[in-house]
PDB file of N, CA and C in Angstrom:
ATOM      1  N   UNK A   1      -6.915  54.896 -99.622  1.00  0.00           N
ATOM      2  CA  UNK A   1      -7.293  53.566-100.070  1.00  0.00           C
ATOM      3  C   UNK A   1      -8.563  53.624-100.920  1.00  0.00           C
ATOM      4  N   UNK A   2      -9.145  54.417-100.400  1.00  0.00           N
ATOM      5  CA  UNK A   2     -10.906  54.490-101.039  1.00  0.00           C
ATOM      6  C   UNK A   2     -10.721  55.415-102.312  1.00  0.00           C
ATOM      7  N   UNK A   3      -9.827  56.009-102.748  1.00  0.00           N
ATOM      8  CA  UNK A   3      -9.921  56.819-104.201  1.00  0.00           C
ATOM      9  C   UNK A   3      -8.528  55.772-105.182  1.00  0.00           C
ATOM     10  N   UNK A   4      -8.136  54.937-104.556  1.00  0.00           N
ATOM     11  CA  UNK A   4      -7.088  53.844-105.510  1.00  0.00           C
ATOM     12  C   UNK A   4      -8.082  53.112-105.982  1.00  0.00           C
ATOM     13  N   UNK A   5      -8.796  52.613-105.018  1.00  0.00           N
ATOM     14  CA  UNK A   5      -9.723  51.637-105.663  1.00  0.00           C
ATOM     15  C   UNK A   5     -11.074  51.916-106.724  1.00  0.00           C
ATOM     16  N   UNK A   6     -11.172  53.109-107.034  1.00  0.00           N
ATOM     17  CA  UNK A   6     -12.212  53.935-107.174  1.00  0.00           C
ATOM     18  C   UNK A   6     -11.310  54.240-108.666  1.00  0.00           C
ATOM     19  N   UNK A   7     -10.401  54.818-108.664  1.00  0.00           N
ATOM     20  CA  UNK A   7      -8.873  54.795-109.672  1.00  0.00           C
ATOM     21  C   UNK A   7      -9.361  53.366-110.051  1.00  0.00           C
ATOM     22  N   UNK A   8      -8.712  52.573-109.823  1.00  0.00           N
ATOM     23  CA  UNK A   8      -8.441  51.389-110.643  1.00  0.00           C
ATOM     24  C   UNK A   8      -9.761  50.732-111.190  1.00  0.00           C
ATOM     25  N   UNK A   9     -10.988  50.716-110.780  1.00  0.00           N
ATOM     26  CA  UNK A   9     -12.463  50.810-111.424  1.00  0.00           C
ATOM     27  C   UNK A   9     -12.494  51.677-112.664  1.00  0.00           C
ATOM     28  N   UNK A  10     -12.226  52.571-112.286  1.00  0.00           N
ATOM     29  CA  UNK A  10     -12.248  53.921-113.629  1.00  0.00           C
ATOM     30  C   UNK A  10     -11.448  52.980-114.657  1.00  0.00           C
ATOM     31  N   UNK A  11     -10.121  52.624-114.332  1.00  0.00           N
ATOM     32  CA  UNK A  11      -9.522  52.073-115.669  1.00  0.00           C
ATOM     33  C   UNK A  11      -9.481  50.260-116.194  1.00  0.00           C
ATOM     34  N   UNK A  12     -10.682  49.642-115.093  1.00  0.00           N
ATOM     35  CA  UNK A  12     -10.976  48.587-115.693  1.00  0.00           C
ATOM     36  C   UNK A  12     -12.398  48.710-116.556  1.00  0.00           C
ATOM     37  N   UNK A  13     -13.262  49.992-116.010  1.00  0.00           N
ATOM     38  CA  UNK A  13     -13.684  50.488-116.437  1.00  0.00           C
ATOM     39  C   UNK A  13     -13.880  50.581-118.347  1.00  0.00           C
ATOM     40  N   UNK A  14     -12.309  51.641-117.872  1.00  0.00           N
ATOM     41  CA  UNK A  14     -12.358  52.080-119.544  1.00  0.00           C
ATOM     42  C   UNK A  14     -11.709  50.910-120.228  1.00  0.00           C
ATOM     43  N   UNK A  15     -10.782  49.560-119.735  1.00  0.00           N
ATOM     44  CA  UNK A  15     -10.602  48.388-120.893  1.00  0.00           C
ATOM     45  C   UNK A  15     -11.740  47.537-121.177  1.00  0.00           C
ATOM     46  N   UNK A  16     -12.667  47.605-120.005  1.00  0.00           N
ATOM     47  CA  UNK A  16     -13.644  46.801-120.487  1.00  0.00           C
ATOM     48  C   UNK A  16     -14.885  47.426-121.536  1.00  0.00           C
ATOM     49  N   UNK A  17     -14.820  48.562-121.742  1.00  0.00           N
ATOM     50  CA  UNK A  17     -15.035  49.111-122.874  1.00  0.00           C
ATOM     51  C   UNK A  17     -14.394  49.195-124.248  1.00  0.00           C
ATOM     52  N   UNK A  18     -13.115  48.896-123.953  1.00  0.00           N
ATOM     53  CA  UNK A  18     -12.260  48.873-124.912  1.00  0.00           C
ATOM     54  C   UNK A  18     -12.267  47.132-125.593  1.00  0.00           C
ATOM     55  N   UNK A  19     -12.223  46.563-124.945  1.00  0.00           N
ATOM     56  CA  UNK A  19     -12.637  45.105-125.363  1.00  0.00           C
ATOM     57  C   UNK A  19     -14.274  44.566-125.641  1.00  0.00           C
ATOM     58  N   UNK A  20     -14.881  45.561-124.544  1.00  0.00           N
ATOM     59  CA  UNK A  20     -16.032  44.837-125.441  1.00  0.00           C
ATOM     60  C   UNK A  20     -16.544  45.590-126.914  1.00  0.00           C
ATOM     61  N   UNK A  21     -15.859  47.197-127.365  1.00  0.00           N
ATOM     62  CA  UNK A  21     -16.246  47.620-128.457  1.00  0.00           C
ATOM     63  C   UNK A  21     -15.355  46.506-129.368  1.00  0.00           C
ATOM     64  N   UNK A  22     -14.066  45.925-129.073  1.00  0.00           N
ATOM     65  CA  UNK A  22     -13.362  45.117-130.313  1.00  0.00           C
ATOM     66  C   UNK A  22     -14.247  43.979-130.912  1.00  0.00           C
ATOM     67  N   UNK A  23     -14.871  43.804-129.659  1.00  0.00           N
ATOM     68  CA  UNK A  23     -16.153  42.096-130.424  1.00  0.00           C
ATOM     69  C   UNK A  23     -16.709  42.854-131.384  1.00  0.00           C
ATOM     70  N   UNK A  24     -17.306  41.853-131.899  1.00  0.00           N
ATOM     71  CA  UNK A  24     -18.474  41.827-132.890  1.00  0.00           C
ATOM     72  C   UNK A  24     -19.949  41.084-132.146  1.00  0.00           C
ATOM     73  N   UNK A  25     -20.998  41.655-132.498  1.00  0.00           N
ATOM     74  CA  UNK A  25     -21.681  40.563-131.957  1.00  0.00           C
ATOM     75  C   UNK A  25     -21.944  39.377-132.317  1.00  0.00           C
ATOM     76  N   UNK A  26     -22.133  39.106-133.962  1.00  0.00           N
ATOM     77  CA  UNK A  26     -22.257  37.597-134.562  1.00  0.00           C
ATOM     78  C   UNK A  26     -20.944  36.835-134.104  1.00  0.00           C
ATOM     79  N   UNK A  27     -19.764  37.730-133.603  1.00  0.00           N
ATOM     80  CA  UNK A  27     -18.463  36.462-133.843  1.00  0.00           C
ATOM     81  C   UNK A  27     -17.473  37.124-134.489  1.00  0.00           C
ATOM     82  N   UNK A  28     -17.717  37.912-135.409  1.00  0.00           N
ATOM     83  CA  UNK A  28     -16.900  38.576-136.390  1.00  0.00           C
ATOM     84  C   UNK A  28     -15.342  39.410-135.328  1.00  0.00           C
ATOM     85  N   UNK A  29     -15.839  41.082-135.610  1.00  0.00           N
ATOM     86  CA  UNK A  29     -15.256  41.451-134.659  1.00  0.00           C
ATOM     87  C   UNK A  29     -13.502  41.394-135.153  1.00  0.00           C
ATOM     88  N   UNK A  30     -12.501  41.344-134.198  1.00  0.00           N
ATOM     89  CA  UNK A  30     -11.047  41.221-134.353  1.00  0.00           C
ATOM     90  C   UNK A  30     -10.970  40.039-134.815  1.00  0.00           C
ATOM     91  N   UNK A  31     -11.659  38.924-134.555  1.00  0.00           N
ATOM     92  CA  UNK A  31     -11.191  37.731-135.046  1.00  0.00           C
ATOM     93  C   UNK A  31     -11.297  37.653-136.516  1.00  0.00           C
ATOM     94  N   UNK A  32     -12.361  38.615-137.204  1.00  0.00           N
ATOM     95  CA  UNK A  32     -12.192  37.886-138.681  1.00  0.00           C
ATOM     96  C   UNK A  32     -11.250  38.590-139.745  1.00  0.00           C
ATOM     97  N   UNK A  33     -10.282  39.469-138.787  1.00  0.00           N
ATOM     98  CA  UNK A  33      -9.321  40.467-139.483  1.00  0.00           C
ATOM     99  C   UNK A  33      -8.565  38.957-140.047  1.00  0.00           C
ATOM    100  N   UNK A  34      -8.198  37.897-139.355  1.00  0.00           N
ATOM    101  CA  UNK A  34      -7.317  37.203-139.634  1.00  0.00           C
ATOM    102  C   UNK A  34      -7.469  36.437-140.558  1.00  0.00           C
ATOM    103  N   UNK A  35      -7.107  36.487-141.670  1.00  0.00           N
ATOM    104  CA  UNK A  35      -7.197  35.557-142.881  1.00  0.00           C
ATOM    105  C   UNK A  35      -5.947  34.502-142.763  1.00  0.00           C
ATOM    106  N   UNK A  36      -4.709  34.979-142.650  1.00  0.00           N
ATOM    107  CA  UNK A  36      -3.095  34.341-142.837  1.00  0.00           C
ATOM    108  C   UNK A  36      -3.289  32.832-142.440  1.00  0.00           C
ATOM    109  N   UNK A  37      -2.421  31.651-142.462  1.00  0.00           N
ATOM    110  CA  UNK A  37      -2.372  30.876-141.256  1.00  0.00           C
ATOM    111  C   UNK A  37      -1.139  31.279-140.355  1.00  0.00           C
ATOM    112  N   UNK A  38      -0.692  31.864-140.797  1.00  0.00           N
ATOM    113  CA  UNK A  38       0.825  32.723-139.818  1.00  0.00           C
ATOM    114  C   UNK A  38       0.956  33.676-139.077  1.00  0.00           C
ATOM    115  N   UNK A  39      -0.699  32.965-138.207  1.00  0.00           N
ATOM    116  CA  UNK A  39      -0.971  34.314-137.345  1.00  0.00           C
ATOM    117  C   UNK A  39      -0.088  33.980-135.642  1.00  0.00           C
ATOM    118  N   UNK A  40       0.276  34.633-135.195  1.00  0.00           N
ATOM    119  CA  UNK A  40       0.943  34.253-133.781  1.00  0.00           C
ATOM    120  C   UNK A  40      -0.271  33.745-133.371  1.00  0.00           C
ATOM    121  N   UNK A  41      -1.117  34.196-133.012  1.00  0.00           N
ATOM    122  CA  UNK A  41      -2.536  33.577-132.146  1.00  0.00           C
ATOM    123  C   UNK A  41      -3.957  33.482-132.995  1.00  0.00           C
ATOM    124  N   UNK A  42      -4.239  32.316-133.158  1.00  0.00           N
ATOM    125  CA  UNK A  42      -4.868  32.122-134.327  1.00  0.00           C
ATOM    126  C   UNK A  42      -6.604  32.381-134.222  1.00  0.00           C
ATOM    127  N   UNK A  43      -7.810  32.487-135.085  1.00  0.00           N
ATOM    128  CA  UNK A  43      -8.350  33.060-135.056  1.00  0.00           C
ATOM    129  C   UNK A  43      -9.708  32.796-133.856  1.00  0.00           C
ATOM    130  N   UNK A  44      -9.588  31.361-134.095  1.00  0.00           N
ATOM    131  CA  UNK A  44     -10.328  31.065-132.167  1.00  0.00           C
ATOM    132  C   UNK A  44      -9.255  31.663-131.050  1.00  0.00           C
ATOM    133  N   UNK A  45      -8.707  31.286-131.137  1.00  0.00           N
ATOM    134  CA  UNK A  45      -7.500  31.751-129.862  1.00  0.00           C
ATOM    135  C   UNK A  45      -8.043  33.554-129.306  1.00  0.00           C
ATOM    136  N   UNK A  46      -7.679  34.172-130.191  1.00  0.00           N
ATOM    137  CA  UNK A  46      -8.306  35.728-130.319  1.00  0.00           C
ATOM    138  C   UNK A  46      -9.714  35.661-129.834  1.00  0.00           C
ATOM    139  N   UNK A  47     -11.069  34.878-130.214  1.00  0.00           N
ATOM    140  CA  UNK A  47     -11.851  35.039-129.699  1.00  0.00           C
ATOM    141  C   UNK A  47     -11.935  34.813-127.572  1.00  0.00           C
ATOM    142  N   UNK A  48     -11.109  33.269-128.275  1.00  0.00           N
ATOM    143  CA  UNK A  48     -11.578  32.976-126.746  1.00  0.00           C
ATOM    144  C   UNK A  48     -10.391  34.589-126.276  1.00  0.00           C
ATOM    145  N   UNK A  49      -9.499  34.773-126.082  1.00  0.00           N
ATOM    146  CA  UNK A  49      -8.665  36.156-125.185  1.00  0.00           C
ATOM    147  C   UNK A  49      -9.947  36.874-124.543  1.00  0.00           C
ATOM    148  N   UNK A  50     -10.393  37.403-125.948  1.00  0.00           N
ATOM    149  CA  UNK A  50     -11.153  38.651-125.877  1.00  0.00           C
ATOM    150  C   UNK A  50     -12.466  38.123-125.061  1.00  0.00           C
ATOM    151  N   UNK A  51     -13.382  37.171-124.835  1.00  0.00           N
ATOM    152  CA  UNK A  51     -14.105  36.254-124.534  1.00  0.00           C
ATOM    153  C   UNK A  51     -13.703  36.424-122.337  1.00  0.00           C
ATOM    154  N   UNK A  52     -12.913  35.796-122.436  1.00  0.00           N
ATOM    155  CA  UNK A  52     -12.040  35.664-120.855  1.00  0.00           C
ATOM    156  C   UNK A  52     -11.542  36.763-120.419  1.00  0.00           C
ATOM    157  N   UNK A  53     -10.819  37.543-121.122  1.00  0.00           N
ATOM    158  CA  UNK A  53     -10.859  38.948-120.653  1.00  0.00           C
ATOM    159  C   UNK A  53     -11.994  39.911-120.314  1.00  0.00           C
ATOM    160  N   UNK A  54     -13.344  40.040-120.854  1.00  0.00           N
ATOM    161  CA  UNK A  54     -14.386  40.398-120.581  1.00  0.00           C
ATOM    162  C   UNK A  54     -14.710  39.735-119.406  1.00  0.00           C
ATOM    163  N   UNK A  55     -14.849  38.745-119.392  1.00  0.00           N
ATOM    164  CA  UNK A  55     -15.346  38.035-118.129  1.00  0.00           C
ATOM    165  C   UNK A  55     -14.336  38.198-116.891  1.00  0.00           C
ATOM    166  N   UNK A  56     -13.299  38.097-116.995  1.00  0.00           N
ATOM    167  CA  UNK A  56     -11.939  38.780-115.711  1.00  0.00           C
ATOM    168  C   UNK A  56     -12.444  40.275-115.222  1.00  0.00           C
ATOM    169  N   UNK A  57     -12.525  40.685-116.216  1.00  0.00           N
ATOM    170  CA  UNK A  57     -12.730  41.962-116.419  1.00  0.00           C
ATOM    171  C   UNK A  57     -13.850  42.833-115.549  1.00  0.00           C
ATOM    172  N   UNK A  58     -15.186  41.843-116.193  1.00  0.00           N
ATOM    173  CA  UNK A  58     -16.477  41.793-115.097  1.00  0.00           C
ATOM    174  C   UNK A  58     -16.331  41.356-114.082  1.00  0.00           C
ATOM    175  N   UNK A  59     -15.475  40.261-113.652  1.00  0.00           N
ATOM    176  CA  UNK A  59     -15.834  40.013-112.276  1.00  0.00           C
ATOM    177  C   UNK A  59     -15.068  40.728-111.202  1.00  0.00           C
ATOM    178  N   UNK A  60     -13.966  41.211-112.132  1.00  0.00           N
ATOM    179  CA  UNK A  60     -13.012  41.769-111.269  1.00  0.00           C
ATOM    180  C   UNK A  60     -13.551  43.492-110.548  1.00  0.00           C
ATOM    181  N   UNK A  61     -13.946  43.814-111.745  1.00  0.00           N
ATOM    182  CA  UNK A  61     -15.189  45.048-111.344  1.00  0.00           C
ATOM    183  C   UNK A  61     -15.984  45.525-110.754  1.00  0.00           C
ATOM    184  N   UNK A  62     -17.067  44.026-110.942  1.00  0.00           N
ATOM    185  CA  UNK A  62     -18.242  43.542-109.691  1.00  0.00           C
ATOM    186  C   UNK A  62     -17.283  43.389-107.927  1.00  0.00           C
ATOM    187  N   UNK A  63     -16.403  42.908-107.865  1.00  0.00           N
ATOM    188  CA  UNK A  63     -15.877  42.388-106.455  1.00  0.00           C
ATOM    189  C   UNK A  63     -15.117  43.936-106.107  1.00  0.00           C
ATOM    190  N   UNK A  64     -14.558  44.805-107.179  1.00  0.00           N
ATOM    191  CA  UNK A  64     -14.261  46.503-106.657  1.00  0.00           C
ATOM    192  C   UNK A  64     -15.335  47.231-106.155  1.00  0.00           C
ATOM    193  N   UNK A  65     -16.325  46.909-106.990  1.00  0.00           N
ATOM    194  CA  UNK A  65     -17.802  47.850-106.249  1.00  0.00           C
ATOM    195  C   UNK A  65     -18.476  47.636-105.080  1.00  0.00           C
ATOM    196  N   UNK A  66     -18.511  46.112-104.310  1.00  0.00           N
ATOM    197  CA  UNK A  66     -18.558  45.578-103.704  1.00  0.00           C
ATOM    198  C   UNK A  66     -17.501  45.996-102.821  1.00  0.00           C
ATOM    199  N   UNK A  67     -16.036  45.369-102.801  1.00  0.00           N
ATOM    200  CA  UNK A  67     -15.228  46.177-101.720  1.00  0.00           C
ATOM    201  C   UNK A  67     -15.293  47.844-101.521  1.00  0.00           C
ATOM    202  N   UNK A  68     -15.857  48.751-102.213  1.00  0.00           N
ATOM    203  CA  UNK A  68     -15.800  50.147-102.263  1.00  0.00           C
ATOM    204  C   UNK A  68     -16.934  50.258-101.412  1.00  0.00           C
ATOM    205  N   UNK A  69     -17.710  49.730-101.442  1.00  0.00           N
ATOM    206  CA  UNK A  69     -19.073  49.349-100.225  1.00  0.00           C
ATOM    207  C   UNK A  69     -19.171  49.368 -99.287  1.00  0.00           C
ATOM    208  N   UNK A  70     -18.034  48.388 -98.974  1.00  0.00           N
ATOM    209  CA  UNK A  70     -17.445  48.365 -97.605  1.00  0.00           C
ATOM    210  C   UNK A  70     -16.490  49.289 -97.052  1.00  0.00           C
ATOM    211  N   UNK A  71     -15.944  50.137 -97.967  1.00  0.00           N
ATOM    212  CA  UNK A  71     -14.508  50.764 -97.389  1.00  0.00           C
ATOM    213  C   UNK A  71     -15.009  52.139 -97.300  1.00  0.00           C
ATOM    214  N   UNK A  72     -16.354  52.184 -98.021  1.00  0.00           N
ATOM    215  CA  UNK A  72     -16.684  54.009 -98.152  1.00  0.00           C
ATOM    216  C   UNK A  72     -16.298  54.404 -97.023  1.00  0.00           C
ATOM    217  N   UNK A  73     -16.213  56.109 -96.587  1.00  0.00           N
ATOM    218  CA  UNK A  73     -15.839  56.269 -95.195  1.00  0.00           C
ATOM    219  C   UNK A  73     -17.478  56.978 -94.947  1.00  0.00           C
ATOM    220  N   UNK A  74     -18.100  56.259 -94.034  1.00  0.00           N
ATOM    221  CA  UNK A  74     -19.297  56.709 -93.063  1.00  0.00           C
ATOM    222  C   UNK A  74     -18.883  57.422 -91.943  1.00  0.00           C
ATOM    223  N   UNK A  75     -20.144  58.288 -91.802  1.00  0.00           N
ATOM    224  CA  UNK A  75     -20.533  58.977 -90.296  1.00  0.00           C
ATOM    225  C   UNK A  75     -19.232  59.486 -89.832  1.00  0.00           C
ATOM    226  N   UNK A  76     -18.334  59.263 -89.876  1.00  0.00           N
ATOM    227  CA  UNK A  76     -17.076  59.880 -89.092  1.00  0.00           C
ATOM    228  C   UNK A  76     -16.848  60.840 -90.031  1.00  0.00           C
ATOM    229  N   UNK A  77     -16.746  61.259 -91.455  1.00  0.00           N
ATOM    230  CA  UNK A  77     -16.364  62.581 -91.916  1.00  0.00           C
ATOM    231  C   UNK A  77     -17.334  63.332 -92.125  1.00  0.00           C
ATOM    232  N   UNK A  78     -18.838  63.319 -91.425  1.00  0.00           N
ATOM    233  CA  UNK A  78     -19.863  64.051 -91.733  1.00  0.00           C
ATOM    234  C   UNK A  78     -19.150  65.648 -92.001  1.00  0.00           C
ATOM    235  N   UNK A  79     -20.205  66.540 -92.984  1.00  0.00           N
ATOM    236  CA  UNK A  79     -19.738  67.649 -92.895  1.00  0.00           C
ATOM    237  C   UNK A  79     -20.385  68.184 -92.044  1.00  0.00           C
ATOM    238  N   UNK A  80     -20.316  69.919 -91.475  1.00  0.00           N
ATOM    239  CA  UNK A  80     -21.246  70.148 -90.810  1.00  0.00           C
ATOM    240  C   UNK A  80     -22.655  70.615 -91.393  1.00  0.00           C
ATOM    241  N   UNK A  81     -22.673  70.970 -92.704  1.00  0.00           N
ATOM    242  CA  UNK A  81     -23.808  70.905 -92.809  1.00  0.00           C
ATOM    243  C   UNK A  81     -24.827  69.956 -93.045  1.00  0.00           C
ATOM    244  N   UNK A  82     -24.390  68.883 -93.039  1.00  0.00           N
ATOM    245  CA  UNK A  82     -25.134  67.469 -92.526  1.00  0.00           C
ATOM    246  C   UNK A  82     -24.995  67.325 -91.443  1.00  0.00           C
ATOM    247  N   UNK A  83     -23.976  67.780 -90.610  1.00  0.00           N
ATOM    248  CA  UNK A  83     -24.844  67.227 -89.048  1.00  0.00           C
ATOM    249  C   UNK A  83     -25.569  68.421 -88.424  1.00  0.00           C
ATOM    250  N   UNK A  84     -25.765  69.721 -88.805  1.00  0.00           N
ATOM    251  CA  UNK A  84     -26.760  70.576 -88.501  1.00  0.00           C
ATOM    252  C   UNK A  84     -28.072  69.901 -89.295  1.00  0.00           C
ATOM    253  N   UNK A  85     -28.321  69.313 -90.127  1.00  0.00           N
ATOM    254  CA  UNK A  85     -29.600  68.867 -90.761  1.00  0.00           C
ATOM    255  C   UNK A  85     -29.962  67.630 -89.652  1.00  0.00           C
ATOM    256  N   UNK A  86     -28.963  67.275 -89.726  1.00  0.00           N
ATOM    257  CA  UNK A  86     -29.259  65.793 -88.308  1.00  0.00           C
ATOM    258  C   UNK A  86     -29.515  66.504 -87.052  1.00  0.00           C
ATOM    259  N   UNK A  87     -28.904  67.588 -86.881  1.00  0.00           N
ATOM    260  CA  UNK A  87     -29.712  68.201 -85.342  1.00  0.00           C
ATOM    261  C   UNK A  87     -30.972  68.609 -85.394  1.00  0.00           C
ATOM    262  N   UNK A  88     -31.315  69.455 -86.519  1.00  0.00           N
ATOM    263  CA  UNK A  88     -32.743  69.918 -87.351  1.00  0.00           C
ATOM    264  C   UNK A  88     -33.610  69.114 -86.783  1.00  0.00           C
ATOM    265  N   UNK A  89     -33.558  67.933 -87.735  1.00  0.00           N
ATOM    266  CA  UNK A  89     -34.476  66.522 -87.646  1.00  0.00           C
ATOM    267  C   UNK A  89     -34.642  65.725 -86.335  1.00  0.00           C
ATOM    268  N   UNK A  90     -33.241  66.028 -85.328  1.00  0.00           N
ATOM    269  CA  UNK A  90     -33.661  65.340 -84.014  1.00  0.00           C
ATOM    270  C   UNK A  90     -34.319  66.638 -82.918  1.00  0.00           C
ATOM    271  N   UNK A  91     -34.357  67.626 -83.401  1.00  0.00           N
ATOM    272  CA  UNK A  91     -35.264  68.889 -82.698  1.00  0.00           C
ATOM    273  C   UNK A  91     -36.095  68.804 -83.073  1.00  0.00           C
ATOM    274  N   UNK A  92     -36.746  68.454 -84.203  1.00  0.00           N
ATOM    275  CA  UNK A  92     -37.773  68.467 -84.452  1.00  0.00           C
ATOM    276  C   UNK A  92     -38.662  67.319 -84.419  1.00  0.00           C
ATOM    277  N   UNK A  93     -38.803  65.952 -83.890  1.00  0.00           N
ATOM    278  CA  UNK A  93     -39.231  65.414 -83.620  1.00  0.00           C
ATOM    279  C   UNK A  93     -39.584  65.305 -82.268  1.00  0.00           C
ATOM    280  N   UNK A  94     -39.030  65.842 -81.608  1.00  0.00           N
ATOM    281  CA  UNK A  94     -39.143  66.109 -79.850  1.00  0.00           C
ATOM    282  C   UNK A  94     -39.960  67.680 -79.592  1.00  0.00           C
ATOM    283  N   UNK A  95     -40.529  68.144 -80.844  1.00  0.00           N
ATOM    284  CA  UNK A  95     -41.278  69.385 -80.373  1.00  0.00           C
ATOM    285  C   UNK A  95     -42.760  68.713 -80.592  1.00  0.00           C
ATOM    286  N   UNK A  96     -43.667  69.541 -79.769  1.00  0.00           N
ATOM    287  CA  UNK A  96     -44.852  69.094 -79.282  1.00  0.00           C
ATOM    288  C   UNK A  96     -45.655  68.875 -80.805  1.00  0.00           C
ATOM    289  N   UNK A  97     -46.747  68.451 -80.907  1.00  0.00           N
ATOM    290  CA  UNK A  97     -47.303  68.815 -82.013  1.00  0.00           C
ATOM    291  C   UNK A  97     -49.284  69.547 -81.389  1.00  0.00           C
ATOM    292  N   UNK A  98     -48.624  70.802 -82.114  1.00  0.00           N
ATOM    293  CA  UNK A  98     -50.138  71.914 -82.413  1.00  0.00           C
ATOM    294  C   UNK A  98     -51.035  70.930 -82.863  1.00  0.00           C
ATOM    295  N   UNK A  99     -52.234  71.754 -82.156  1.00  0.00           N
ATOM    296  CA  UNK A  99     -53.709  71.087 -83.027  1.00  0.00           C
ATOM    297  C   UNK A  99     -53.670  71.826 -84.865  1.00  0.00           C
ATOM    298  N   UNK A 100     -54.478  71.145 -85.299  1.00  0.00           N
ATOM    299  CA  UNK A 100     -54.482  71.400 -86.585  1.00  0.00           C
ATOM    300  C   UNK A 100     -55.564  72.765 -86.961  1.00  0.00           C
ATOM    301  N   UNK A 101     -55.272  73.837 -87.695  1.00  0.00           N
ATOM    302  CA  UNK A 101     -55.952  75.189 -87.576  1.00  0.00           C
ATOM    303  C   UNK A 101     -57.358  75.027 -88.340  1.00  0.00           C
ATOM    304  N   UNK A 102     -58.165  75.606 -88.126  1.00  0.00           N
ATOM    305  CA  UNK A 102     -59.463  75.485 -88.890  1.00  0.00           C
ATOM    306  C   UNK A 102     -59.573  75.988 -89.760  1.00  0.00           C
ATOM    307  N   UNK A 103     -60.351  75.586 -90.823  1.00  0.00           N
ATOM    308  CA  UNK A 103     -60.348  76.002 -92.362  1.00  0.00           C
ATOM    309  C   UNK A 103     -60.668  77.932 -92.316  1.00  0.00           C
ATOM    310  N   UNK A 104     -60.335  78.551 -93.180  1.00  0.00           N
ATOM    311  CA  UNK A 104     -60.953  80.265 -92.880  1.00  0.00           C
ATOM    312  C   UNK A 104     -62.225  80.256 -93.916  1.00  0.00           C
ATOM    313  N   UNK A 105     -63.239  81.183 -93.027  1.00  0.00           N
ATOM    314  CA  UNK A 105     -64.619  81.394 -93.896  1.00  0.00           C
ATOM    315  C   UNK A 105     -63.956  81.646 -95.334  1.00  0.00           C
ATOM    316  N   UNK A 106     -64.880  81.210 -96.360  1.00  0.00           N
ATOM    317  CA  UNK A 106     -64.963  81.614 -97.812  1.00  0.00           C
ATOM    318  C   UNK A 106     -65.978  82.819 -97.926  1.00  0.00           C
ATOM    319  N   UNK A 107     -65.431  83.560 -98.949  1.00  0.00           N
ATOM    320  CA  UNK A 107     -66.264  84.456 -99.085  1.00  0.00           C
ATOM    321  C   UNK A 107     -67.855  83.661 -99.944  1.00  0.00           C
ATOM    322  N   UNK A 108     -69.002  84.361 -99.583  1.00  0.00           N
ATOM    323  CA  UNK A 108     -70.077  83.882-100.332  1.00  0.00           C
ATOM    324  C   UNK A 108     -70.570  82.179 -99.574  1.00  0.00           C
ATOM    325  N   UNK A 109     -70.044  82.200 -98.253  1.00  0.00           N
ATOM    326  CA  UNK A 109     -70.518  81.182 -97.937  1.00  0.00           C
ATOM    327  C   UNK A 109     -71.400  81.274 -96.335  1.00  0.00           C
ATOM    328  N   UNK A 110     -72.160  80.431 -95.748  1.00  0.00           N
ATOM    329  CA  UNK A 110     -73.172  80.499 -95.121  1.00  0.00           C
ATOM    330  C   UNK A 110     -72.534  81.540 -93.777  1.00  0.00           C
ATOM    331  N   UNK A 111     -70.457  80.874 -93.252  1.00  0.00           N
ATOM    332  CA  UNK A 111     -70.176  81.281 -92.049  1.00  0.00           C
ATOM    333  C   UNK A 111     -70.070  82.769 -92.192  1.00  0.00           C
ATOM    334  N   UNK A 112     -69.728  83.013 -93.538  1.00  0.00           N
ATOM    335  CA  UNK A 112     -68.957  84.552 -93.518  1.00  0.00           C
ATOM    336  C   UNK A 112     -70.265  85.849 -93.338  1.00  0.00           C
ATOM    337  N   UNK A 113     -69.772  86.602 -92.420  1.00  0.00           N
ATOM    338  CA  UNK A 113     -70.446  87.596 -91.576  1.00  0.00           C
ATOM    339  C   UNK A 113     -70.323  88.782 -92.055  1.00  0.00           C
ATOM    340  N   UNK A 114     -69.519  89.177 -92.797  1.00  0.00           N
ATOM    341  CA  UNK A 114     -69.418  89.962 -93.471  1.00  0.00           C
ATOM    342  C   UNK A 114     -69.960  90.833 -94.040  1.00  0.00           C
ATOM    343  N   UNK A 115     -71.394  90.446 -94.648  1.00  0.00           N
ATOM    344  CA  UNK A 115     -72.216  90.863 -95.612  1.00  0.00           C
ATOM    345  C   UNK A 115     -73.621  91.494 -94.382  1.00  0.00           C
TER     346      UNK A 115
END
């Protein structure tokens, strides 16, 4: 279920690329191919399509990413090398914590005995 829907994103995906490269931004675009009046769908008509299809298009997209959200598959297919990192991290918060080590003499300075 979770790679159909993931599929069908990919190819609303690629029409809504495909329609929004056909606009124009002033308006132009597919609509001003049409000069004729003997066009089957005339030259507003074409805008508004292309117009409503973008917008179907987006919303229909937005509400796939959103359901893919919900459907991802969690925690139950961990691999194991994520749940050895999750054991890591819960061992290691339950170990004691050391005092912190003291700085080591510098050479050329008052502690170092050395000389």
């Amino acid at each position: 279920m979770f790679y159909v829907i993931i599929i069908i994103s990919i190819i609303i995906c690629f029409l809504l690329g495909l329609i929004i490269l056909i606009q124009e931004p002033k308006g132009g675009g597919l609509t001003s191919g049409f000069s004729g009046s003997n066009n089957i769908m005339g030259v507003q008509k074409t805008g508004d399509f292309l117009e409503k299809g973008t917008w179907i298009l987006t919303i229909t997209l937005m509400v796939l990413v959103l359901f893919t959200n919900v459907i991802i598959p969690k925690g139950a297919n961990q691999s194991k090398a994520a749940q050895e990192i999750q054991n890591q991290i819960n061992k290691g918060t339950n170990a004691p914590v050391s005092a912190p080590l003291a700085p080591a003499a510098l050479p050329g300075t008052k502690t170092d005995t050395s000389k």
